[in-house]
C-alpha atoms as a PDB file:
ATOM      1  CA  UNK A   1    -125.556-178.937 -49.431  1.00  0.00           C
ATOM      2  CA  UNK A   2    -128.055-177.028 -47.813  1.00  0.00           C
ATOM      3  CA  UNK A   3    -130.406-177.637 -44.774  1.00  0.00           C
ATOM      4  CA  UNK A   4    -132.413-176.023 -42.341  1.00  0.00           C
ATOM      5  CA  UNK A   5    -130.516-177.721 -38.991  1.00  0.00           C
ATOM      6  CA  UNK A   6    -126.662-178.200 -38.601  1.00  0.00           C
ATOM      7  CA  UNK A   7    -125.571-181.343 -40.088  1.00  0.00           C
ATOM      8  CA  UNK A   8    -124.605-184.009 -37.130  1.00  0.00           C
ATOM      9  CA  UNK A   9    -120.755-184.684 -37.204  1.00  0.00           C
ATOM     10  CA  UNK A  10    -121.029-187.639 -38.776  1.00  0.00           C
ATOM     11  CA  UNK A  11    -123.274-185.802 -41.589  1.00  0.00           C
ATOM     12  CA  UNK A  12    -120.131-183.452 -41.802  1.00  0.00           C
ATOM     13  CA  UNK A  13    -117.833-186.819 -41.571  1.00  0.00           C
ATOM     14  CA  UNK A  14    -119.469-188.074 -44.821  1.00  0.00           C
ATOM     15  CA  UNK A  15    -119.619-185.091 -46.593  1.00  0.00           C
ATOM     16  CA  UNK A  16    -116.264-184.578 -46.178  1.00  0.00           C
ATOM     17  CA  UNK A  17    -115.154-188.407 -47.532  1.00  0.00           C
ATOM     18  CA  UNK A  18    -117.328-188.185 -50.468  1.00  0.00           C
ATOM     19  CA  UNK A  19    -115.883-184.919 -51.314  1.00  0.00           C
ATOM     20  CA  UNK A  20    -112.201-186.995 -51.192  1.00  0.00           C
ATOM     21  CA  UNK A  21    -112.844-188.307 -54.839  1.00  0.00           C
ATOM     22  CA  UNK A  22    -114.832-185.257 -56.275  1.00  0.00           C
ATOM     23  CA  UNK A  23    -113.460-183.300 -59.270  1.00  0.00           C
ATOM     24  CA  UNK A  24    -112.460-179.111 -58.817  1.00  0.00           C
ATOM     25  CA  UNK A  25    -115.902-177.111 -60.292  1.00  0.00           C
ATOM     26  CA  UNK A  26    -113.728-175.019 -62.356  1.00  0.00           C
ATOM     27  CA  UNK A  27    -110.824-175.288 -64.436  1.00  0.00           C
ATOM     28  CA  UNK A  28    -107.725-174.276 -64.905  1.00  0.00           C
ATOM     29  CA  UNK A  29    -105.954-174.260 -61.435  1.00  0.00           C
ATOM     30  CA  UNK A  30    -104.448-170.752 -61.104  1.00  0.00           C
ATOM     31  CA  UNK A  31    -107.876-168.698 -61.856  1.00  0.00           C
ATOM     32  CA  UNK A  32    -107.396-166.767 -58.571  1.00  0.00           C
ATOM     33  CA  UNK A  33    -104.263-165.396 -59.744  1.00  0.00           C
ATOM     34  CA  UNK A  34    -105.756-163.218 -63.115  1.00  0.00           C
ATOM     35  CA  UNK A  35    -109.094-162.095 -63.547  1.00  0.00           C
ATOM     36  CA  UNK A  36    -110.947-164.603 -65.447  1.00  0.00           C
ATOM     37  CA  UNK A  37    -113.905-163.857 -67.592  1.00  0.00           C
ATOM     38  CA  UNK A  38    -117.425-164.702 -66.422  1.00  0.00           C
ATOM     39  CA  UNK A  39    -116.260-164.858 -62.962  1.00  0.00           C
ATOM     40  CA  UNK A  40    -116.404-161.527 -60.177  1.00  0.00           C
ATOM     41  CA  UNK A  41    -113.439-160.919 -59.069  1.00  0.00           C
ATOM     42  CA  UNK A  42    -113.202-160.010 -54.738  1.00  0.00           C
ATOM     43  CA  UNK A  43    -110.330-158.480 -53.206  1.00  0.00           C
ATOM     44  CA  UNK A  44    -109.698-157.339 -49.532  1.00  0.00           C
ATOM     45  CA  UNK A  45    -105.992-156.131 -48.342  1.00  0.00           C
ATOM     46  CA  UNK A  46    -105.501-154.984 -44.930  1.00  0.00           C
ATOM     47  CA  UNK A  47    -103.281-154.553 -42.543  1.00  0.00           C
ATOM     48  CA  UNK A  48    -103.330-157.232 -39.610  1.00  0.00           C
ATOM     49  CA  UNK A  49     -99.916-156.042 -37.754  1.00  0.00           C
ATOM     50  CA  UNK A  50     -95.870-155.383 -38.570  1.00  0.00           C
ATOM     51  CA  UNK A  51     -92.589-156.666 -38.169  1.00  0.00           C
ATOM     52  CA  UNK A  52     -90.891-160.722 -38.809  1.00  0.00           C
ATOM     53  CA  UNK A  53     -92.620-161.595 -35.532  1.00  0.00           C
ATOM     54  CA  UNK A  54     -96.498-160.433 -36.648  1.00  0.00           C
ATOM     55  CA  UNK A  55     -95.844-162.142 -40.170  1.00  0.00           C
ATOM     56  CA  UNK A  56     -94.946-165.794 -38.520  1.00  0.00           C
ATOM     57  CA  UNK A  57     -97.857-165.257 -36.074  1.00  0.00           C
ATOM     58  CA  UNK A  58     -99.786-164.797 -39.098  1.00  0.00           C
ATOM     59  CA  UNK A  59     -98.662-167.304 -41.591  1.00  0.00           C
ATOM     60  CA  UNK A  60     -99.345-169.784 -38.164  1.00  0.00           C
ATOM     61  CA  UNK A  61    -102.987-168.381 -38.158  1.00  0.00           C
ATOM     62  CA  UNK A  62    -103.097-169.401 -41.679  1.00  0.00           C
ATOM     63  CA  UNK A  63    -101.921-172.877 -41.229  1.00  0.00           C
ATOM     64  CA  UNK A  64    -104.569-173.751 -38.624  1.00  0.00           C
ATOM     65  CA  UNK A  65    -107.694-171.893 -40.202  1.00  0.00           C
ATOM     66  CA  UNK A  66    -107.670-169.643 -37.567  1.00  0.00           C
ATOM     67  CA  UNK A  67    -108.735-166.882 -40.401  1.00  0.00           C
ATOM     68  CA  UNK A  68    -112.092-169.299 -40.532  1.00  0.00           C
ATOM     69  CA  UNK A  69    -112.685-168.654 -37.007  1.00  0.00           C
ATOM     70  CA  UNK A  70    -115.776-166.146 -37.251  1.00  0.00           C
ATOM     71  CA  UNK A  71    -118.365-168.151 -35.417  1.00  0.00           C
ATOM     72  CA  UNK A  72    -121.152-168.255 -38.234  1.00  0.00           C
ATOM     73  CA  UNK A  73    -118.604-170.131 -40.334  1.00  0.00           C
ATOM     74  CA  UNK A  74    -116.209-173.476 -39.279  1.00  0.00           C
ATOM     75  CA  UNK A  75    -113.756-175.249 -41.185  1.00  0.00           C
ATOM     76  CA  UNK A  76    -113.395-178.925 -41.281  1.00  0.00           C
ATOM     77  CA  UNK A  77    -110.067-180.702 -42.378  1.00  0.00           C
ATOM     78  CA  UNK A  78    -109.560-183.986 -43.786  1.00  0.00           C
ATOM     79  CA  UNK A  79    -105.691-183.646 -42.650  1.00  0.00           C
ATOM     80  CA  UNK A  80    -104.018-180.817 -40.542  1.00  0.00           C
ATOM     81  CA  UNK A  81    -101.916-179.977 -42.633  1.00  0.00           C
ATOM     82  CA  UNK A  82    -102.480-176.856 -45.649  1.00  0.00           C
ATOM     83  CA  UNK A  83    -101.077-178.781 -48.372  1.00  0.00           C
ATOM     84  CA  UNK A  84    -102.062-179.147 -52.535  1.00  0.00           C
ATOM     85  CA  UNK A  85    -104.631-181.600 -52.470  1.00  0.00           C
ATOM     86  CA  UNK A  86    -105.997-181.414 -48.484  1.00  0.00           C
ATOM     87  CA  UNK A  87    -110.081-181.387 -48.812  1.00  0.00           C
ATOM     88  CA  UNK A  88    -111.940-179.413 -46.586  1.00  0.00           C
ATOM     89  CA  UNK A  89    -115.870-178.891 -45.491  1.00  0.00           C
ATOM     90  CA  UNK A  90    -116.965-175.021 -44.885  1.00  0.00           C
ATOM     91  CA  UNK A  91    -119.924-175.169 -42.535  1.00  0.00           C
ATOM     92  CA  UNK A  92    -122.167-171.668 -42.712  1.00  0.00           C
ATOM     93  CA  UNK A  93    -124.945-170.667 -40.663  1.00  0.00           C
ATOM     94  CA  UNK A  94    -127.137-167.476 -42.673  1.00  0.00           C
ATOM     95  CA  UNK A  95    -130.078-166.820 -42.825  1.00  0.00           C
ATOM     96  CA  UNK A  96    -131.308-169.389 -40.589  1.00  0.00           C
ATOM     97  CA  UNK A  97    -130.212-172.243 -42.412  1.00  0.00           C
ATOM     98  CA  UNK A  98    -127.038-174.061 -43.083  1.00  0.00           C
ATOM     99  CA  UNK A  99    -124.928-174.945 -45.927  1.00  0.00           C
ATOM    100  CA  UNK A 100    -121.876-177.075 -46.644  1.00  0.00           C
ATOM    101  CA  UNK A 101    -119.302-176.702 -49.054  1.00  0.00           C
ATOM    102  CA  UNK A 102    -116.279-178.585 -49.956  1.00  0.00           C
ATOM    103  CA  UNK A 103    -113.150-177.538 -51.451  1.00  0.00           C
ATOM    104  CA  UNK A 104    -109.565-178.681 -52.311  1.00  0.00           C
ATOM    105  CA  UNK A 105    -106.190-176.646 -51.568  1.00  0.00           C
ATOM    106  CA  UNK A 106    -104.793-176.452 -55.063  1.00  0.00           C
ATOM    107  CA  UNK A 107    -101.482-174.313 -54.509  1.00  0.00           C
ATOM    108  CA  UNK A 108     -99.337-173.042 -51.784  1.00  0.00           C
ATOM    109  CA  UNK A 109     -97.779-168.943 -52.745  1.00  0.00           C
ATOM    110  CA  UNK A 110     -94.952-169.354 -49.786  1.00  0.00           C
ATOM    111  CA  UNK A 111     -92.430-167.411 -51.086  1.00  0.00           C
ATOM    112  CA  UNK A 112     -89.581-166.592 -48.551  1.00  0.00           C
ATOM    113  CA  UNK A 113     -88.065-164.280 -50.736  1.00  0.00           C
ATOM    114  CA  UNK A 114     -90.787-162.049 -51.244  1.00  0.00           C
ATOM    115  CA  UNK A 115     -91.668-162.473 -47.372  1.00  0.00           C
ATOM    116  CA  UNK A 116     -95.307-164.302 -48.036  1.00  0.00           C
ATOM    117  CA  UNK A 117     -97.021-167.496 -46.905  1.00  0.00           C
ATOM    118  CA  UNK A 118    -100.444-168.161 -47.793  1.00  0.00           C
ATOM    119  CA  UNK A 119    -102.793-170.743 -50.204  1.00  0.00           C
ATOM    120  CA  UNK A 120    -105.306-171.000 -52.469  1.00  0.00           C
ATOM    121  CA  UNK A 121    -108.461-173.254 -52.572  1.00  0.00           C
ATOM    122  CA  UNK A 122    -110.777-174.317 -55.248  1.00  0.00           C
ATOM    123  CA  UNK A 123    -114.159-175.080 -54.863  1.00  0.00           C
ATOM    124  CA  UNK A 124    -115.523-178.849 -55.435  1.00  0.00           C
ATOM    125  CA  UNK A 125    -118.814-179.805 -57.236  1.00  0.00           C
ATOM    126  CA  UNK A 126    -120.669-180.184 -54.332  1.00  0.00           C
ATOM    127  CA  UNK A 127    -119.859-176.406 -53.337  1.00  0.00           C
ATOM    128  CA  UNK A 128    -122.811-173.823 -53.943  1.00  0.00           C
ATOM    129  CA  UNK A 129    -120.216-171.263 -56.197  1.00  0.00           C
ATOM    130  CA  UNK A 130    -117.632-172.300 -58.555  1.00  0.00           C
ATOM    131  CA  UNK A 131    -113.964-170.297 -58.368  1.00  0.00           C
ATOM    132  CA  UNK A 132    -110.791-170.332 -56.504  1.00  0.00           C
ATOM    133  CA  UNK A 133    -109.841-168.351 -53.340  1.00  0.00           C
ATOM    134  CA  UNK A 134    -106.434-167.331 -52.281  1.00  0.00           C
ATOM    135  CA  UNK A 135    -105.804-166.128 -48.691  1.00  0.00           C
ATOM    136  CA  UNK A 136    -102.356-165.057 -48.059  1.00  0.00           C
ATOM    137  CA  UNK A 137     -99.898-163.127 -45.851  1.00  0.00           C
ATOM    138  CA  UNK A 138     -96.944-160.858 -46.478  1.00  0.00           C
ATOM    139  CA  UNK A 139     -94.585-158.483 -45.208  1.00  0.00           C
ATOM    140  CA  UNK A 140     -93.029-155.828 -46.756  1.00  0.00           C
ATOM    141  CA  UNK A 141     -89.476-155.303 -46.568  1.00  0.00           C
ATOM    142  CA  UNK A 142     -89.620-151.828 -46.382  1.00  0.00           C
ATOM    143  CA  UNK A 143     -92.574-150.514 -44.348  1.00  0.00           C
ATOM    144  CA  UNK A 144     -92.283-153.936 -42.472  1.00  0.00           C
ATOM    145  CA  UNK A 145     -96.092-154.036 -43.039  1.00  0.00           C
ATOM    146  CA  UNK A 146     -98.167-157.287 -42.902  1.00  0.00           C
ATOM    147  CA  UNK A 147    -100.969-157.536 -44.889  1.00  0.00           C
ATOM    148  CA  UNK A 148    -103.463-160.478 -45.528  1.00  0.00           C
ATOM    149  CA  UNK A 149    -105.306-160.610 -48.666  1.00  0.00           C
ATOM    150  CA  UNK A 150    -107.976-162.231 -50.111  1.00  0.00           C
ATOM    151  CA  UNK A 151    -108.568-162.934 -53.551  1.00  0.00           C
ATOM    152  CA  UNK A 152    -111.092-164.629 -55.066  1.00  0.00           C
ATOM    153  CA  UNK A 153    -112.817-165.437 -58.480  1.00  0.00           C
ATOM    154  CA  UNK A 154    -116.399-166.688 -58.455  1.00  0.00           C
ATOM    155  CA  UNK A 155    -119.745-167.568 -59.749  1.00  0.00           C
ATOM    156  CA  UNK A 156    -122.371-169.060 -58.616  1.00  0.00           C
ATOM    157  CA  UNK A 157    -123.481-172.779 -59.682  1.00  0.00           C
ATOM    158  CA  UNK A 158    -126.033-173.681 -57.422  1.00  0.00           C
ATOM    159  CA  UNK A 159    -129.389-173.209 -58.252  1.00  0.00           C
ATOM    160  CA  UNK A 160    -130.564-171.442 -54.560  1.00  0.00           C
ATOM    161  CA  UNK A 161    -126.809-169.980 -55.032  1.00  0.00           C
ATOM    162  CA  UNK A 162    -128.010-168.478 -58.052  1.00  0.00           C
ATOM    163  CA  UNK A 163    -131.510-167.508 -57.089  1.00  0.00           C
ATOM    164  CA  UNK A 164    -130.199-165.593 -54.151  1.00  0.00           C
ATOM    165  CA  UNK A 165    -126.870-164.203 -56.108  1.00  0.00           C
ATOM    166  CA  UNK A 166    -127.564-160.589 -54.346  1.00  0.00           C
ATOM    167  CA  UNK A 167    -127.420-162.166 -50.731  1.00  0.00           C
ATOM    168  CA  UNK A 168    -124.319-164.888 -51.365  1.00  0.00           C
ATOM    169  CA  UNK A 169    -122.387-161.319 -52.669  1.00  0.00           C
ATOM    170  CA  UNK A 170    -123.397-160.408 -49.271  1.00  0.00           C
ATOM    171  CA  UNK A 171    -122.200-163.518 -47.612  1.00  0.00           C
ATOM    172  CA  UNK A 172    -119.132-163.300 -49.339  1.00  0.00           C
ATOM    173  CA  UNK A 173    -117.957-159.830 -48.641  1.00  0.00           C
ATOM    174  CA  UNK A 174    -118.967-160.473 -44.510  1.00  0.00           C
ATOM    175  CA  UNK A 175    -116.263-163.507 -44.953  1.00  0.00           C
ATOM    176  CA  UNK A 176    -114.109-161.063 -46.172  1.00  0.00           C
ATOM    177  CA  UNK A 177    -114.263-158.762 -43.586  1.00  0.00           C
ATOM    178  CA  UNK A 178    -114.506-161.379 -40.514  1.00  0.00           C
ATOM    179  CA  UNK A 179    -111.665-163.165 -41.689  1.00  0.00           C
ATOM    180  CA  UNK A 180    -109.556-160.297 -41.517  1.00  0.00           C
ATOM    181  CA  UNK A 181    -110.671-159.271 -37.819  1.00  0.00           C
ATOM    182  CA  UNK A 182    -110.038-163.266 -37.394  1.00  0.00           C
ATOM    183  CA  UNK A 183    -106.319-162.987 -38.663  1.00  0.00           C
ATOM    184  CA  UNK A 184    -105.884-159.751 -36.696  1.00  0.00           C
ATOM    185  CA  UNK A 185    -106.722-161.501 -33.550  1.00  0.00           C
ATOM    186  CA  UNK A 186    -104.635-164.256 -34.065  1.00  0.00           C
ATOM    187  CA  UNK A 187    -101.627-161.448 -34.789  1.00  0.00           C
ATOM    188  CA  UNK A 188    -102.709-159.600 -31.754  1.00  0.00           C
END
């Protein structure tokens, strides 16, 4: 959905209930994790801090969106919890206008073995692409390095999505790099 004010919350309220019942834009679950044809591939890897301690503060900052916290982007939840199936609305402000986008967690990759926490989202078909997006956190037992990565597969389905293809690859790599300031300062 796109418009040229911010939707009221009870716009965001509705769009976030209809999306409840709406199928995933893509198929199959698990895209994000291989390199799917006809979709571009985005990946971003950095550091955000080190030790057990910085890698719970992190996989906290994951739980509650805090890596959505960039002020031209908000997250809305239909239940606090990350968990398969939770729906969520992604309000963005660019360009002067607005658009909102729903998706659906699809998979957790919590794995304390390996030492990461994290989850993947897919989009909806009322979202203006059509992929899957992982964001996740890990530590590595040797270095004791905590990284948060982003992966995502993507196209876009929209037509304005399409017209403006250029700009959204734009879009998309500035989410990449706020979010990872975001998680940083939630790591502190």
């Amino acid at each position: 959905m796109f418009a040229i004010r911010r939707p009221s919350a009870r716009e965001i309220e509705r769009f976030l209930g209809a999306s409840r019942d709406l199928p995933l834009s893509y198929a199959p679950i698990g895209l994000a994790r291989t390199s799917a044809g006809g979709f571009t591939l985005d990946e971003e890897c950095a550091l955000v801090g080190r030790g057990a301690d910085a890698f719970h503060r992190a996989a906290a900052a994951l739980r509650a969106w805090k890596h959505f916290e960039l002020g031209w982007v908000e997250l809305f939840a239909d239940r606090a919890a990350i968990e398969p199936g939770a729906v969520v609305a992604v309000l963005a402000r660019h360009l002067g206008f607005w658009s909102l986008n729903g998706c659906r967690v699809v998979y957790l990759t919590d794995d304390p073995v390996l030492h990461q926490a994290g989850f993947a989202y897919g989009t909806l078909t009322n979202h203006a692409e059509t992929g899957e997006e992982i964001f996740q956190v890990s530590r590595d037992p040797v270095t004791d390095d905590v990284t948060y990565t982003i992966r995502a597969v993507s196209r876009p389905r929209a037509a304005l999505a399409r017209l403006g293809s250029p700009l959204a690859r734009q879009l998309q790599a500035r989410f990449r790099r706020d979010s990872v300031l975001a998680i940083r300062r939630a790591v502190g």
